[in-house]
N, C-alpha and C. Protein backbone atom coordinates (compact mmCIF):
# COMPACT_ATOMS: atom_id res chain seq x y z
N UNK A 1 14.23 7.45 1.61
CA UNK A 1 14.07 6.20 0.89
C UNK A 1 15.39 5.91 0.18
N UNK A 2 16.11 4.68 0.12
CA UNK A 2 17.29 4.19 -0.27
C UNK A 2 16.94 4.35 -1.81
N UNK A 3 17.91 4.65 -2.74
CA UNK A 3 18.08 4.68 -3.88
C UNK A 3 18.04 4.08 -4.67
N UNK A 4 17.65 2.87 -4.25
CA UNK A 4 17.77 1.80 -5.17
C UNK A 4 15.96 1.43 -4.69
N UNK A 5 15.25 1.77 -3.70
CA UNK A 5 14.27 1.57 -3.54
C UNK A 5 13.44 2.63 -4.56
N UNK A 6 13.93 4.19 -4.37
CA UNK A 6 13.56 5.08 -5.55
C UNK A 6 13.49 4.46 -7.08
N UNK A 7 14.09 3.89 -7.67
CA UNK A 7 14.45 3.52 -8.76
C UNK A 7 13.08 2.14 -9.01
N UNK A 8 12.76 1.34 -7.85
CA UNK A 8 11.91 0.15 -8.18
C UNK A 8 10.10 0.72 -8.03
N UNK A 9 10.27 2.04 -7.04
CA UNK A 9 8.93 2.76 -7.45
C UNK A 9 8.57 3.42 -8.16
N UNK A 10 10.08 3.87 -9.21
CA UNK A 10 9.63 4.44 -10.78
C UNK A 10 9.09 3.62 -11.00
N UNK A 11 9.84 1.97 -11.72
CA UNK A 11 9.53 1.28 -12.33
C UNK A 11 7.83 0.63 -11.75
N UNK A 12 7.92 0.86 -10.85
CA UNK A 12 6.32 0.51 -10.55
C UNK A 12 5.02 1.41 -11.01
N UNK A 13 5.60 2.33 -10.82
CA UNK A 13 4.61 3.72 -11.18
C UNK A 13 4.51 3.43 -12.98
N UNK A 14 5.69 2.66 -13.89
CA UNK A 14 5.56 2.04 -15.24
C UNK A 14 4.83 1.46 -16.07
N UNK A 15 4.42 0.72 -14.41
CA UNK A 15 3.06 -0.21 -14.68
C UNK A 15 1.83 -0.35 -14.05
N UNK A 16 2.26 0.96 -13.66
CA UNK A 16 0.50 1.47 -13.02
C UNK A 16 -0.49 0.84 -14.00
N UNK A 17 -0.33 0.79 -15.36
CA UNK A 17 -1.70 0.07 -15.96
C UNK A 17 -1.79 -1.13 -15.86
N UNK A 18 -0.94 -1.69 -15.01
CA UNK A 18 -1.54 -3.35 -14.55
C UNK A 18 -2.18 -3.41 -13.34
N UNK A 19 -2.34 -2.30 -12.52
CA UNK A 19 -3.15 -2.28 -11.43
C UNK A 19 -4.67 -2.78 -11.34
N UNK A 20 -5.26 -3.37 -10.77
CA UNK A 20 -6.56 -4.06 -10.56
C UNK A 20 -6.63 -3.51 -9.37
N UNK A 21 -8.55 -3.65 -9.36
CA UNK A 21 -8.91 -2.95 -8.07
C UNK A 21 -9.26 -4.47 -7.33
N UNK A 22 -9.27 -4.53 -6.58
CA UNK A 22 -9.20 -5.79 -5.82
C UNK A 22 -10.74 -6.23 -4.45
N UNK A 23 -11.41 -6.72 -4.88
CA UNK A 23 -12.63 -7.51 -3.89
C UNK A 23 -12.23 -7.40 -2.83
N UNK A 24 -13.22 -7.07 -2.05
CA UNK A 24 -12.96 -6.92 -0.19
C UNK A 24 -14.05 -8.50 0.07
N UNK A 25 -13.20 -9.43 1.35
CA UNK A 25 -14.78 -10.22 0.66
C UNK A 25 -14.20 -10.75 2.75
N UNK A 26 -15.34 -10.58 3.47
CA UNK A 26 -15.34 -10.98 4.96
C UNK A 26 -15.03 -12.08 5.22
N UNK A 27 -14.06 -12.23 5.56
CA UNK A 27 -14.01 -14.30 5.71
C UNK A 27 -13.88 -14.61 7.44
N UNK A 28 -13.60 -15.62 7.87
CA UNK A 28 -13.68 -16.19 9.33
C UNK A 28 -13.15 -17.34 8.96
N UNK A 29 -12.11 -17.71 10.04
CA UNK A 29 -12.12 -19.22 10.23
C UNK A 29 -12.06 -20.46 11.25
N UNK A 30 -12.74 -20.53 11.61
CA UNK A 30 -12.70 -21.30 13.20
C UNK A 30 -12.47 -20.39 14.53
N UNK A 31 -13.13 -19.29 14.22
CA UNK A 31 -13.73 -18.21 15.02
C UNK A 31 -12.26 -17.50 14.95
N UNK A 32 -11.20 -17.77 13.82
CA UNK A 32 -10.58 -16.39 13.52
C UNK A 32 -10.50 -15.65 12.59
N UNK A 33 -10.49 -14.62 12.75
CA UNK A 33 -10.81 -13.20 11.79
C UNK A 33 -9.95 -12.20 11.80
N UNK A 34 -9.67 -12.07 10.21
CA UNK A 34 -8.72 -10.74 9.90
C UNK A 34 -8.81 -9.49 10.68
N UNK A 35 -8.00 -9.00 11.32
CA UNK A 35 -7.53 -7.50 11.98
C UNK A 35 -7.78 -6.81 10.96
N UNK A 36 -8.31 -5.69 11.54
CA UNK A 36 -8.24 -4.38 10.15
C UNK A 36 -7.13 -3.65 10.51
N UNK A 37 -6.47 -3.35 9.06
CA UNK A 37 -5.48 -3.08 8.57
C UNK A 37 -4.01 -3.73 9.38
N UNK A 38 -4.01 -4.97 9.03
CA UNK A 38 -3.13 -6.05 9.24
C UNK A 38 -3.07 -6.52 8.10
N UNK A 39 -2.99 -6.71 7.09
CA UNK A 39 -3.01 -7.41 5.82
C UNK A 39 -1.94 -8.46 5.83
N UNK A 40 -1.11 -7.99 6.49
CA UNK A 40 0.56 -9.24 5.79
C UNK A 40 -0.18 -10.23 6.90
N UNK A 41 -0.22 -10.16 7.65
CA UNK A 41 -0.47 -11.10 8.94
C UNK A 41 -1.93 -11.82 8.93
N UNK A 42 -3.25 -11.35 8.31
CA UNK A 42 -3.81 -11.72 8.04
C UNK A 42 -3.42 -12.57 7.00
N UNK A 43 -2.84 -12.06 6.05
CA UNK A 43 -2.89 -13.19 4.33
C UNK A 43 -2.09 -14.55 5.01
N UNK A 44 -1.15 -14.01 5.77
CA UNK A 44 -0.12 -14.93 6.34
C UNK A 44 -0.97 -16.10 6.88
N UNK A 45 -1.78 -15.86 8.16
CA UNK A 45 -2.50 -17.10 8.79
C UNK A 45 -3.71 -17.38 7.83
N UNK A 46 -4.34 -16.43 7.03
CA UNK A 46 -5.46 -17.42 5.94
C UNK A 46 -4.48 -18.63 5.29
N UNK A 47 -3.54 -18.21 4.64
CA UNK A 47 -2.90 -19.12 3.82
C UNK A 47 -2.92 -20.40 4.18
N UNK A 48 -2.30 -20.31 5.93
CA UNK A 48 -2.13 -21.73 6.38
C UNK A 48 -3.02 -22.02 7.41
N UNK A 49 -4.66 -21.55 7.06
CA UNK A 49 -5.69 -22.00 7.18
C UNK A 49 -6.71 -22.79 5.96
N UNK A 50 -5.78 -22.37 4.70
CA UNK A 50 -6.35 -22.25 3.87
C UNK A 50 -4.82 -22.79 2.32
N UNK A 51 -4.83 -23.90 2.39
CA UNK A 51 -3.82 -24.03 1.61
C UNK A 51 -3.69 -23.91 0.19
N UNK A 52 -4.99 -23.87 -0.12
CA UNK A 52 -5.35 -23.63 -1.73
C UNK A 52 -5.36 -21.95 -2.36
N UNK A 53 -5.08 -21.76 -1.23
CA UNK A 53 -4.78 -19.70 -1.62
C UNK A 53 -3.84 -19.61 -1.32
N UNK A 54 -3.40 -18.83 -2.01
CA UNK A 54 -1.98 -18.15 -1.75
C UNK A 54 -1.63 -16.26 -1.61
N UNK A 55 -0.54 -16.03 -0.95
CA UNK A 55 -0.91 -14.66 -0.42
C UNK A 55 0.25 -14.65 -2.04
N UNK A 56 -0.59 -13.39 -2.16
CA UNK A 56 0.07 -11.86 -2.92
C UNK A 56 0.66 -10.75 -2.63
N UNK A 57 1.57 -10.58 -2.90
CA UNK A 57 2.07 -9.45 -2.26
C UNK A 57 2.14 -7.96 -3.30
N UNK A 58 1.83 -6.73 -2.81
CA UNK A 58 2.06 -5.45 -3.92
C UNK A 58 1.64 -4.10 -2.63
N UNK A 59 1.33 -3.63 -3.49
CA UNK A 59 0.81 -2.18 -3.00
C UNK A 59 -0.13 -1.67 -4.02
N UNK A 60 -0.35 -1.23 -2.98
CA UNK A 60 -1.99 -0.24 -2.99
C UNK A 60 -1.59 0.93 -2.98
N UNK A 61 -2.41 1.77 -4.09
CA UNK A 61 -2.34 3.69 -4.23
C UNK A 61 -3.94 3.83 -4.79
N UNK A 62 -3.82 5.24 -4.58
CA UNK A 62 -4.76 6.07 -5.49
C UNK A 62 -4.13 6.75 -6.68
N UNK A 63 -4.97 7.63 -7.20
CA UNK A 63 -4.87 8.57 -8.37
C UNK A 63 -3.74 9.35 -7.66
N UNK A 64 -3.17 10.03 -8.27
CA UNK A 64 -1.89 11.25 -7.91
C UNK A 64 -2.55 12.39 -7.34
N UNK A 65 -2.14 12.41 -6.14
CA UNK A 65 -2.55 13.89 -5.61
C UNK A 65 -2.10 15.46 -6.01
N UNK A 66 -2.73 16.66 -6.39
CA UNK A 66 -2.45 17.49 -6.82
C UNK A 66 -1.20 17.92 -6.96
N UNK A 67 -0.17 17.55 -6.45
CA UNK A 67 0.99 18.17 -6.99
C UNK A 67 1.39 16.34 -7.67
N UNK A 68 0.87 15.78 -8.28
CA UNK A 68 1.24 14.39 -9.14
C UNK A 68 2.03 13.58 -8.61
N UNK A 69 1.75 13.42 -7.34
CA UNK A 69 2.42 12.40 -6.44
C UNK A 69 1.33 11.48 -6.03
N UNK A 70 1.99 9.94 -5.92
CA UNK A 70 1.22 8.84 -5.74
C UNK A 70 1.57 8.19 -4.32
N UNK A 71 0.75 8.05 -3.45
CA UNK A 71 1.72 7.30 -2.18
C UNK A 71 1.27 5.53 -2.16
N UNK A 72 2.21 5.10 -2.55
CA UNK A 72 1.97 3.65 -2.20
C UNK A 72 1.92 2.99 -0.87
N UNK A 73 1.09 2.05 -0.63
CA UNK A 73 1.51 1.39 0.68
C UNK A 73 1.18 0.05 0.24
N UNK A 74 2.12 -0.58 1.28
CA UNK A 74 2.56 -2.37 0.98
C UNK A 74 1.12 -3.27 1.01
N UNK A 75 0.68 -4.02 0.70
CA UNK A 75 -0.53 -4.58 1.07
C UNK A 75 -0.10 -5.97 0.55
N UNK A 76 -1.02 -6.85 1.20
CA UNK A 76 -0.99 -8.52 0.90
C UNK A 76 -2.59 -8.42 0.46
N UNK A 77 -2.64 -9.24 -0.66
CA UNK A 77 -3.85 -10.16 -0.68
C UNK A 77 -3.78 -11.63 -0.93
N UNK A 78 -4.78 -12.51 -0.91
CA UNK A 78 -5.14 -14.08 -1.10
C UNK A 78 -5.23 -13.66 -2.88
N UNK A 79 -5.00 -15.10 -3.52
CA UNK A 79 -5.34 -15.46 -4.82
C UNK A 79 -6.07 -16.66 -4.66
N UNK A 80 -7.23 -17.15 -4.95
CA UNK A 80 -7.62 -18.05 -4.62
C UNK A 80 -8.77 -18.32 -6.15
N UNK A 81 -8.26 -19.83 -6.11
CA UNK A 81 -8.57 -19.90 -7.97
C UNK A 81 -8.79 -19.04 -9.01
N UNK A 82 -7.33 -18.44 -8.33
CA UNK A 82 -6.87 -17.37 -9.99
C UNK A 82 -7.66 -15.83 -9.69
N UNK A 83 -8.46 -15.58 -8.72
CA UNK A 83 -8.68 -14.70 -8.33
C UNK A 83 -8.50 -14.01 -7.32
N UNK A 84 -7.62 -12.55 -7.52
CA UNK A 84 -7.24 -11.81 -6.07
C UNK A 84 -8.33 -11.44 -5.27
N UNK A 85 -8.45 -11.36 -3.71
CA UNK A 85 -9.13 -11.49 -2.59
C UNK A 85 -9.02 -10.87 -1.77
N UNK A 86 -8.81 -9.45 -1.15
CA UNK A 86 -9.14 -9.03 0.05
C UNK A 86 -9.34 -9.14 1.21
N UNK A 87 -8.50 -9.73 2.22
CA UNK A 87 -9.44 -9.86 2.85
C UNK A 87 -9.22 -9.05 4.54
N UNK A 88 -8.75 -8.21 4.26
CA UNK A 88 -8.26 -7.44 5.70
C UNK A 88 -9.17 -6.30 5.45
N UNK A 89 -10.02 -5.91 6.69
CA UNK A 89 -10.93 -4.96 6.69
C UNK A 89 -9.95 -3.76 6.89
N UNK A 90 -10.08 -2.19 6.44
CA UNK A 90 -10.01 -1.34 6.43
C UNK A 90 -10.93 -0.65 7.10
N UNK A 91 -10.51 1.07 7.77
CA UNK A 91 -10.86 1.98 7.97
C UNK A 91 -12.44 2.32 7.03
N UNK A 92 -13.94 2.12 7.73
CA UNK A 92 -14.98 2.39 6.80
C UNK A 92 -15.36 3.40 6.59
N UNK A 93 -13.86 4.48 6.57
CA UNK A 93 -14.26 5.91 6.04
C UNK A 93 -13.24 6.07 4.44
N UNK A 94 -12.62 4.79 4.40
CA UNK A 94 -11.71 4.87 3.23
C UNK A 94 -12.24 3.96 2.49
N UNK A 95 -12.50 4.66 0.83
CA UNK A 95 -13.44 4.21 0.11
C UNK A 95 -12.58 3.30 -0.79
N UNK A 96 -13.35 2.02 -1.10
CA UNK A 96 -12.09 0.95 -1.28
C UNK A 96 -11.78 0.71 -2.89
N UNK A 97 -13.52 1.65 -3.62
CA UNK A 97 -13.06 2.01 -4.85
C UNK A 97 -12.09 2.70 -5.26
N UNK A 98 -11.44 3.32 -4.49
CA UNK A 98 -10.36 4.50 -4.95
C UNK A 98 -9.36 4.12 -4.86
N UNK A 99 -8.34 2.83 -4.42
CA UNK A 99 -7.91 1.73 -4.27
C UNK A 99 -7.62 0.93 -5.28
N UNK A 100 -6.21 0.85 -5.93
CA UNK A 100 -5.58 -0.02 -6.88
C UNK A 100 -4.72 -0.87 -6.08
N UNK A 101 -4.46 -1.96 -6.61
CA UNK A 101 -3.41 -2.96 -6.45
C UNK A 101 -2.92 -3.26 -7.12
N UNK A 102 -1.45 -3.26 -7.03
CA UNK A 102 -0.08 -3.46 -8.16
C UNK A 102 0.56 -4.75 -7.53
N UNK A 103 0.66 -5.63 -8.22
CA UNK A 103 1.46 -6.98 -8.04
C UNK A 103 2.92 -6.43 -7.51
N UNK A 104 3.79 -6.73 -6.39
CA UNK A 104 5.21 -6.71 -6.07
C UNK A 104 5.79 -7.11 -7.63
N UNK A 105 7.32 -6.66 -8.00
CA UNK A 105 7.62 -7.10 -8.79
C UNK A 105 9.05 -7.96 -8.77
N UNK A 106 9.06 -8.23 -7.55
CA UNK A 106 10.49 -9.39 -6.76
C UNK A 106 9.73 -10.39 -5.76
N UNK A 107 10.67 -11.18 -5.37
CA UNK A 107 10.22 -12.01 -4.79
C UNK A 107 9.93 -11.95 -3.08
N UNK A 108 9.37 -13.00 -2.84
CA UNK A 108 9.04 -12.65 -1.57
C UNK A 108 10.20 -12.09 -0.16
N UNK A 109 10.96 -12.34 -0.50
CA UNK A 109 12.33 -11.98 0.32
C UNK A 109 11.74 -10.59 0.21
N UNK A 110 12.57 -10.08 -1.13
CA UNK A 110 12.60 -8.93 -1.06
C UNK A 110 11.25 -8.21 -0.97
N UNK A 111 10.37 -8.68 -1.18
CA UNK A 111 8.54 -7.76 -0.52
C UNK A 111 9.20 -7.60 1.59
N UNK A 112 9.22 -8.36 1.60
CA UNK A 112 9.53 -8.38 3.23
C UNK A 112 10.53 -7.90 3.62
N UNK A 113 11.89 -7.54 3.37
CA UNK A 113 12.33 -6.47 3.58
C UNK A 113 12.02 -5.12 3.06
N UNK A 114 11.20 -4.89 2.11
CA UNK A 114 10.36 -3.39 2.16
C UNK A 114 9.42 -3.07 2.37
N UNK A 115 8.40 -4.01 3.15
CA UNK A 115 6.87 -4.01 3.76
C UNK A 115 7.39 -2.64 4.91
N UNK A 116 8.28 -3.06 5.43
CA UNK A 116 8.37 -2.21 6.64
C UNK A 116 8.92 -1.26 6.45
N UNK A 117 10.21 -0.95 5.35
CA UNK A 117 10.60 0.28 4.98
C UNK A 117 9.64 0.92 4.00
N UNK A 118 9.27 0.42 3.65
CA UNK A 118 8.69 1.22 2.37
C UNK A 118 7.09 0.91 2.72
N UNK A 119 6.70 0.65 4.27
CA UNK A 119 5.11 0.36 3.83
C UNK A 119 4.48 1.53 3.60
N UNK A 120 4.93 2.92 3.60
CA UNK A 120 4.18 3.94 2.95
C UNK A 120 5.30 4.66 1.81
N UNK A 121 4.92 4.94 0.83
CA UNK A 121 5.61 5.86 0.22
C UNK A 121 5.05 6.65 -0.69
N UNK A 122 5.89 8.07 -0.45
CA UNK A 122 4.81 8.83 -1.67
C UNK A 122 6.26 9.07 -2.92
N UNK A 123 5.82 9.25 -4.18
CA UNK A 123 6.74 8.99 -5.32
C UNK A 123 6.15 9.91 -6.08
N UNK A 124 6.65 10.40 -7.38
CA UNK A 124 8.13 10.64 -6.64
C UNK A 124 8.40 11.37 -5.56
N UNK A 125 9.55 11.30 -5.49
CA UNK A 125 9.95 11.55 -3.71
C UNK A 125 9.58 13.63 -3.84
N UNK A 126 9.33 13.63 -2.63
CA UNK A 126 9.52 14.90 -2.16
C UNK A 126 10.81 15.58 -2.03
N UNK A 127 11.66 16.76 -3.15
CA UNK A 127 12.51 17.66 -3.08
C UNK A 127 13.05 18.34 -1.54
N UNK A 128 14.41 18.31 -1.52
CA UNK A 128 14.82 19.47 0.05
C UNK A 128 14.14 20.57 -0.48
N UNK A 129 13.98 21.19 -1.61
CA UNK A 129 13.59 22.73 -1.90
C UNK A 129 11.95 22.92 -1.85
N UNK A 130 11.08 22.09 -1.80
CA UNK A 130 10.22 21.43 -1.67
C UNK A 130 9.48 21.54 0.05
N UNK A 131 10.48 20.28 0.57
CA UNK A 131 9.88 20.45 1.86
C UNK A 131 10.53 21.38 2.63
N UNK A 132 11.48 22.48 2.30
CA UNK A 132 11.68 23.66 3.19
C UNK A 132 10.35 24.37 2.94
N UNK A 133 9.91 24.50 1.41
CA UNK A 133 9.31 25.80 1.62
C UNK A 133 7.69 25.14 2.20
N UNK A 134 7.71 23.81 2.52
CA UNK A 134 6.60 23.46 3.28
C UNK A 134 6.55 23.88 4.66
N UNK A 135 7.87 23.97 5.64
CA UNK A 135 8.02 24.37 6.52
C UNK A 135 7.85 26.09 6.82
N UNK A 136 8.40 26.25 6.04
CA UNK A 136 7.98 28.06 6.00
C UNK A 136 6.14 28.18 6.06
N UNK A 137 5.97 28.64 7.65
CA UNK A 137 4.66 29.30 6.98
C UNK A 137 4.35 30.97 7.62
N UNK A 138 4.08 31.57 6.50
CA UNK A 138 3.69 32.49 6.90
C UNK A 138 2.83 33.44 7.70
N UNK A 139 3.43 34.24 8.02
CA UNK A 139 2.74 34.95 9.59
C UNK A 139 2.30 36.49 9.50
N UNK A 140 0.99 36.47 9.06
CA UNK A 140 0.55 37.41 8.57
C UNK A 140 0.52 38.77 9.62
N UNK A 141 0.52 38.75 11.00
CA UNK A 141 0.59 39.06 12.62
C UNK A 141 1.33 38.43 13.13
N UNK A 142 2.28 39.65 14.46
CA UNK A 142 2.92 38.79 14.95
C UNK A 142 1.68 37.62 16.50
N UNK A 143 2.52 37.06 16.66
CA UNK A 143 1.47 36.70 17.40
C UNK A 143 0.94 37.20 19.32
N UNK A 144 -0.11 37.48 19.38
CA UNK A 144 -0.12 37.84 20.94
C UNK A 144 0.49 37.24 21.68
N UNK A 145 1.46 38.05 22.29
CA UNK A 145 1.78 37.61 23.57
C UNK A 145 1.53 38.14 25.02
């Protein structure tokens, strides 16, 4: 992750307490329907199916996983009279309560050049000393050959 991208997922992780959990809500429109897990591309054609909403752009995490790392990933939603909207179906083994949404905090340019670099990230970043000794695993036997 570029260094200057490190530095804007501190500052995001800052304001983890502005995160909202965000409505999943099924929509259709003239027999078209959101892809699951397409979000940018979905919010993209609701919008200009739909001119009175507007897409949002941020990322989505959970709680910090045991070693206190958070992985963000990029997500779009609709705002539609002042309320954020959901509307790209997900995986129905991933529970959508566990699921925050953080407002982007630049503009749309810059959301779209890091949807794709940064559509997953876990923060803080993972150490070289770190992921060597992830690679090390131990071999209690050698193995049959």
């Amino acid at each position: 992750m570029p260094e200057d991208y490190s530095d804007y997922f501190g500052q995001l992780l800052k304001r983890k307490e502005e995160a909202v959990s965000v409505r999943f809500r099924e929509v259709e429109s003239e027999g078209w329907r959101p892809c699951a897990n397409d979000c940018h591309n979905n919010v993209d054609e609701w919008t200009v199916r739909h001119p009175k909403s507007r897409a949002v752009r941020g990322w989505l995490f959970r709680q910090p996983d045991e070693t206190g790392r958070y992985t963000f990933m990029a997500h779009s939603v609709t705002e539609e009279n002042g309320r954020l909207v959901d509307i790209t179906p997900i995986d129905e083994n991933t529970p959508r309560e566990a699921l925050w949404f953080l407002r982007h905090s630049g503009n749309e340019v810059e959301f779209q050049a890091m949807k794709t670099a940064c559509s997953r990230v876990v923060y803080p970043p993972i150490t070289m000393d770190e992921w060597r000794a992830w690679q090390t695993v131990p071999i209690d036997e050698p193995p049959d050959l």
